[in-house]
C-alpha atoms as a PDB file:
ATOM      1  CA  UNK A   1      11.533  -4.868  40.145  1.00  0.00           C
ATOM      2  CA  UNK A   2      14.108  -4.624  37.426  1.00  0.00           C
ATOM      3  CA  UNK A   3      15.328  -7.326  35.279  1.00  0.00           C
ATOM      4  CA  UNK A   4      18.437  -8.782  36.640  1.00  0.00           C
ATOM      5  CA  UNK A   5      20.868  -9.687  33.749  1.00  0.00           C
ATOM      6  CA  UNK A   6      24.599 -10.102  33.305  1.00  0.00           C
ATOM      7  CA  UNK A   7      26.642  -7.768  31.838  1.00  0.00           C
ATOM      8  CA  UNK A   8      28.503  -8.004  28.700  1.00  0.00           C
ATOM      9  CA  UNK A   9      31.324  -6.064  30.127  1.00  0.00           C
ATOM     10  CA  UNK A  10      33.953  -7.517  32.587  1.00  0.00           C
ATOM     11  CA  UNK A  11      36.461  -6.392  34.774  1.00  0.00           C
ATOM     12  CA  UNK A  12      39.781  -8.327  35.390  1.00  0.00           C
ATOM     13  CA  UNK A  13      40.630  -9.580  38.793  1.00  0.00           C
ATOM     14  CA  UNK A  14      44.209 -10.541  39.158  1.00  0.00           C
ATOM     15  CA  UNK A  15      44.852 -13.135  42.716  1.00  0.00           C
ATOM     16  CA  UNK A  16      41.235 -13.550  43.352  1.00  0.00           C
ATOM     17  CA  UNK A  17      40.348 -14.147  46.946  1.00  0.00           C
ATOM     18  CA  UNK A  18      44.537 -14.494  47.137  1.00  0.00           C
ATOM     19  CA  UNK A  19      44.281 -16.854  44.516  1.00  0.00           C
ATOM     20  CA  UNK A  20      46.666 -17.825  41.636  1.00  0.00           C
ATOM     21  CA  UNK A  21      46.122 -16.211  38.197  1.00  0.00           C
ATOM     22  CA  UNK A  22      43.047 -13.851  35.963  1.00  0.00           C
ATOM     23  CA  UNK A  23      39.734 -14.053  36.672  1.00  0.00           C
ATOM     24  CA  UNK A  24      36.939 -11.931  34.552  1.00  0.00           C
ATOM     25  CA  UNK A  25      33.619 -10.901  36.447  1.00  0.00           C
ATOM     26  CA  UNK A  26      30.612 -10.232  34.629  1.00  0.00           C
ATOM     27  CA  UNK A  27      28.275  -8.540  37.249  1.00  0.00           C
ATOM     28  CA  UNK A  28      24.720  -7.978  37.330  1.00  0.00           C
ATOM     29  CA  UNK A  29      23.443  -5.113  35.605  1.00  0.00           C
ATOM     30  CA  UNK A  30      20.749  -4.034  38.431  1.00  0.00           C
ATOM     31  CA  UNK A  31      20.921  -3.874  42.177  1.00  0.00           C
ATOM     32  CA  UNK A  32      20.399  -6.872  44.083  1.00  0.00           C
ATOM     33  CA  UNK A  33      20.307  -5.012  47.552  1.00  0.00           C
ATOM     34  CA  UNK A  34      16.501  -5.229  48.016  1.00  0.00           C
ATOM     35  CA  UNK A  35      16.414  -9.108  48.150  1.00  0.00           C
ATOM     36  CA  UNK A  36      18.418 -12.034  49.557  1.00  0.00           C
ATOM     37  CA  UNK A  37      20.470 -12.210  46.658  1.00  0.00           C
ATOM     38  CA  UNK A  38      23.701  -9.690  47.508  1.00  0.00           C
ATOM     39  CA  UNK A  39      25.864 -10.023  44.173  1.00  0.00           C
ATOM     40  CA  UNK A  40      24.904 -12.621  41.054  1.00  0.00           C
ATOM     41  CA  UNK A  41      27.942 -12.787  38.347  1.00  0.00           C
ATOM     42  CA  UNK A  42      29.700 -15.201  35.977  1.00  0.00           C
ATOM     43  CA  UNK A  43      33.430 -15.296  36.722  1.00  0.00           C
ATOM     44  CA  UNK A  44      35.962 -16.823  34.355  1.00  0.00           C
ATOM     45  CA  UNK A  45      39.220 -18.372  35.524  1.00  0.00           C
ATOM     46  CA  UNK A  46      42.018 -19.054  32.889  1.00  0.00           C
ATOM     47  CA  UNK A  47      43.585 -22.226  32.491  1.00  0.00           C
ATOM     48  CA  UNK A  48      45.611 -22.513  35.820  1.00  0.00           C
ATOM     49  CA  UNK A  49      43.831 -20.064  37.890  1.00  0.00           C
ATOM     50  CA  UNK A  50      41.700 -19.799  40.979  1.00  0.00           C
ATOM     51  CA  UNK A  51      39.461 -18.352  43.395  1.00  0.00           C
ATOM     52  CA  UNK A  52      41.343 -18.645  46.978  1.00  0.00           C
ATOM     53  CA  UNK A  53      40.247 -20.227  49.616  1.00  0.00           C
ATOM     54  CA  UNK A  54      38.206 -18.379  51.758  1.00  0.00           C
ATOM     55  CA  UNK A  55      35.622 -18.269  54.623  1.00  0.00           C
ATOM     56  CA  UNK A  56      31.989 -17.344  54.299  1.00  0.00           C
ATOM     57  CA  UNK A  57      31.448 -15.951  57.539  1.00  0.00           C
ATOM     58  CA  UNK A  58      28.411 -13.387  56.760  1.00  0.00           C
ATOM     59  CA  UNK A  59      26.828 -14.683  53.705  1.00  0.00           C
ATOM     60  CA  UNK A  60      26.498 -18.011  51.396  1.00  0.00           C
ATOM     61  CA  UNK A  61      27.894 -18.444  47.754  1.00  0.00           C
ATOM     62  CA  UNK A  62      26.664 -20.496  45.095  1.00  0.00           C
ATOM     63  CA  UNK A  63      29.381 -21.945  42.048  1.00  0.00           C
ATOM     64  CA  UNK A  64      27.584 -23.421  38.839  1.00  0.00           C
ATOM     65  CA  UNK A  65      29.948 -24.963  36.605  1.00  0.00           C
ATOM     66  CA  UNK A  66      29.130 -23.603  32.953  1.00  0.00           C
ATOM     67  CA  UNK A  67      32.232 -25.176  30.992  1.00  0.00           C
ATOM     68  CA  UNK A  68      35.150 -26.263  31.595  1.00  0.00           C
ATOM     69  CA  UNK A  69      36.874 -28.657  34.702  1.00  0.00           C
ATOM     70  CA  UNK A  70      38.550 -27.694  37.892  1.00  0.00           C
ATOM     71  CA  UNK A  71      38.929 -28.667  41.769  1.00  0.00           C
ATOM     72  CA  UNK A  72      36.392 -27.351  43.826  1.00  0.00           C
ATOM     73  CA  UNK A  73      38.271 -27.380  47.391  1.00  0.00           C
ATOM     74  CA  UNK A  74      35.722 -26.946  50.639  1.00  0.00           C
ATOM     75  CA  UNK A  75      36.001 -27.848  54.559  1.00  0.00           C
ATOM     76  CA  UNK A  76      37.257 -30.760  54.714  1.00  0.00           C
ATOM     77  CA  UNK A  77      38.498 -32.093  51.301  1.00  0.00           C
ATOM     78  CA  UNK A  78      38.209 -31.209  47.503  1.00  0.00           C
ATOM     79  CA  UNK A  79      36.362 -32.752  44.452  1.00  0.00           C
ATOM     80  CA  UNK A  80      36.212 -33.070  40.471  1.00  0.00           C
ATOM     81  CA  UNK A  81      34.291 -29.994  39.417  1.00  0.00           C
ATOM     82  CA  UNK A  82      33.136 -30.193  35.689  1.00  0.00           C
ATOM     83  CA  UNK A  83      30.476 -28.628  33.194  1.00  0.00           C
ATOM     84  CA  UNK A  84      26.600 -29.240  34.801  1.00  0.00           C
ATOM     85  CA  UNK A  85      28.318 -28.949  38.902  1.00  0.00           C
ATOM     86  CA  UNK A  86      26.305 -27.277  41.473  1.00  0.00           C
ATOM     87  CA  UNK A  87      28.361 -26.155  44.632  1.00  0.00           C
ATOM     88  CA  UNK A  88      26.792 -24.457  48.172  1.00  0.00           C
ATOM     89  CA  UNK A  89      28.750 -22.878  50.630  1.00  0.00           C
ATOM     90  CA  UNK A  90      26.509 -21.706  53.509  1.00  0.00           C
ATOM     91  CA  UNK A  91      27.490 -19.188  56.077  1.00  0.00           C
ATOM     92  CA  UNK A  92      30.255 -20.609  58.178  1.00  0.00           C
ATOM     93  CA  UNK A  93      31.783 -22.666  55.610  1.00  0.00           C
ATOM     94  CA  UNK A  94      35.282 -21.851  53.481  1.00  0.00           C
ATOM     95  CA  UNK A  95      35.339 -23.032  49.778  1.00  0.00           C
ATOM     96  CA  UNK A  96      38.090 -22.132  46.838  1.00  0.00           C
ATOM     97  CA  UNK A  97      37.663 -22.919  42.768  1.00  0.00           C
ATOM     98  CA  UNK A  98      41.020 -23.957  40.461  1.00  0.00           C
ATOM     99  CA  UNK A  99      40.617 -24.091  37.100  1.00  0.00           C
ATOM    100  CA  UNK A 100      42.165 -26.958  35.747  1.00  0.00           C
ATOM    101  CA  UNK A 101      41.354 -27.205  31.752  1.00  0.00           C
END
């Protein structure tokens, strides 16, 4: 099985998931289609922007906060999100991401 690593290139993702603002993505550099893992990447928000809210109806989603603060939004409310943060969305639920500083 290949090594699975991030690239170093991006590409820029303007109104993610109908959200506000730019968002880089830094995919994986090897397919992921031959285990449970669909897509792995590191996406950066600029100040102010965010990933839309949005419903995970066929697969689940994991956030890991490596820098910076936001508003992680999810069924039923929203909470602090900051440097360290773990977030799951499982099939079925809706989740968004603002980046707040």
């Amino acid at each position: 099985m290949p090594l699975i690593k991030q690239s170093d290139e991006y590409v820029i993702k303007d109104g993610m998931r109908e959200g506000k603002g730019t968002a880089r993505l830094f995919h994986a550099t090897a397919s992921l289609a031959e285990g449970p893992i669909g897509l792995a990447s590191r996406i950066e928000l600029e100040p102010g922007a965010s990933i839309g809210f949005h419903l995970h109806d066929c697969d689940e989603e994991v956030y890991a906060i490596v820098s910076g603060r936001g508003v992680y939004e999810f069924d039923g409310g929203e909470c602090q999100a900051s440097q360290g943060d773990i977030f799951t969305t499982k099939k079925g639920m809706s989740h968004g991401l603002r980046n707040t500083g």
